[in-house]
Protein backbone atom coordinates (compact mmCIF):
# COMPACT_ATOMS: atom_id res chain seq x y z
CA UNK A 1 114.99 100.52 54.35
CA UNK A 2 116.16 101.63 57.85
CA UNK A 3 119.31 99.68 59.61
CA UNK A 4 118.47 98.42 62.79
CA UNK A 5 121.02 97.10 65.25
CA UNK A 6 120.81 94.37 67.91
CA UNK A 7 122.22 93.15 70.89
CA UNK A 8 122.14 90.09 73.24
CA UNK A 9 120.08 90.33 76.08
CA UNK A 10 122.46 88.29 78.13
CA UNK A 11 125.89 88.46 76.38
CA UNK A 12 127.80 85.34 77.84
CA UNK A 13 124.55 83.20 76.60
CA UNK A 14 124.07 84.13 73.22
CA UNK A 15 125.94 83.18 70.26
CA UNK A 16 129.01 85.00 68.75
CA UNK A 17 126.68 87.07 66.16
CA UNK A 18 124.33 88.85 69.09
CA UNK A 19 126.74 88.81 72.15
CA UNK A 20 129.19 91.08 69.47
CA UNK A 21 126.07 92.73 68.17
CA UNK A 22 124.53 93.05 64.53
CA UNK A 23 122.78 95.09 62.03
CA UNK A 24 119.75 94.40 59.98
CA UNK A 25 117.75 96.17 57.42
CA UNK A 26 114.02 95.90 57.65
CA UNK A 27 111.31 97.36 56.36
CA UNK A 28 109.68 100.50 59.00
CA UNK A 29 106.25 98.84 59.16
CA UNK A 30 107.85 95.23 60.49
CA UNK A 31 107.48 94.49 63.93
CA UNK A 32 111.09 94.57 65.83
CA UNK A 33 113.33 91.55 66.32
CA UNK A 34 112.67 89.38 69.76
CA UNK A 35 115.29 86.87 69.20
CA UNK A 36 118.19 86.30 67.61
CA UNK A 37 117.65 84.82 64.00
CA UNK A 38 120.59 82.46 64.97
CA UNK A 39 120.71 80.99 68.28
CA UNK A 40 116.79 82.53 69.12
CA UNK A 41 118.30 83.76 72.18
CA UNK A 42 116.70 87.26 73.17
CA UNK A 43 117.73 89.94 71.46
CA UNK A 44 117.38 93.69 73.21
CA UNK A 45 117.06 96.88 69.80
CA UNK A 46 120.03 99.36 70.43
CA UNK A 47 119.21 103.29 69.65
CA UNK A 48 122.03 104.15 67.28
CA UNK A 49 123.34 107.61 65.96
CA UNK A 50 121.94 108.93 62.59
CA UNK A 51 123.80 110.81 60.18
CA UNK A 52 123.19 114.61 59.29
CA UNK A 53 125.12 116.51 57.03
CA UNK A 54 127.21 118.82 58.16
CA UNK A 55 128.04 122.23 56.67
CA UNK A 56 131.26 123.40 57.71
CA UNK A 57 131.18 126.87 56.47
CA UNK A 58 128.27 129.34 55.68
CA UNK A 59 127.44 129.61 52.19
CA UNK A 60 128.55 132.63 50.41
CA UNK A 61 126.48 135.07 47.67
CA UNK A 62 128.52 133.53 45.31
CA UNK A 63 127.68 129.61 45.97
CA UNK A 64 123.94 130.40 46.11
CA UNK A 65 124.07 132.55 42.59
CA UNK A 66 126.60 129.58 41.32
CA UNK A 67 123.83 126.99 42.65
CA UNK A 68 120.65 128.85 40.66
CA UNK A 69 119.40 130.76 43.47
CA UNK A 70 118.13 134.14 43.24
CA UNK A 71 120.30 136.24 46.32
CA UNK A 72 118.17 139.09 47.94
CA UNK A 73 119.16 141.47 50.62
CA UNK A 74 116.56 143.36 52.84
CA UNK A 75 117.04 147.58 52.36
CA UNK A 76 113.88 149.26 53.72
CA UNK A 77 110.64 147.60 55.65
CA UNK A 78 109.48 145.01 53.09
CA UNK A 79 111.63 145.99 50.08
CA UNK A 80 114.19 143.89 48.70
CA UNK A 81 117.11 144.25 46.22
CA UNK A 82 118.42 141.69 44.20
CA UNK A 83 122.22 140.96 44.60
């Protein structure tokens, strides 16, 4: 289930929970939040970041035999030679 976050729509009337902000898992298919479960003061949905993985260096011949891969290296137009 995706995290969805929330905000206050004003900040100085809504309770401590949505003035600050909060998270909430939901299923995809549910409609989004209008208020605040709460206080029921409106609530706006926030776009937040996602997380990617990184790589932070290329992967070598080595790590891709090591991994099970099969490493092959173009010689001549459409002939290949494995590594």
């Amino acid at each position: 289930m995706p995290i969805y976050e929330y905000i206050s729509e004003d900040q100085s009337k809504g309770c401590k929970v949505c003035s600050d902000g909060f998270e909430l898992r939901r299923p995809i298919d549910r409609a989004p939040l209008t208020a605040c479960p709460i206080c029921k003061n409106p609530v706006l949905k926030l776009i937040s970041s996602i997380s990617t993985p990184k790589i932070t260096k290329p992967l070598s011949v080595s790590d891709a035999k090591s991994a099970g891969f099969t490493v092959l290296e173009k010689r001549d137009e459409g002939t290949y030679e494995k590594l």
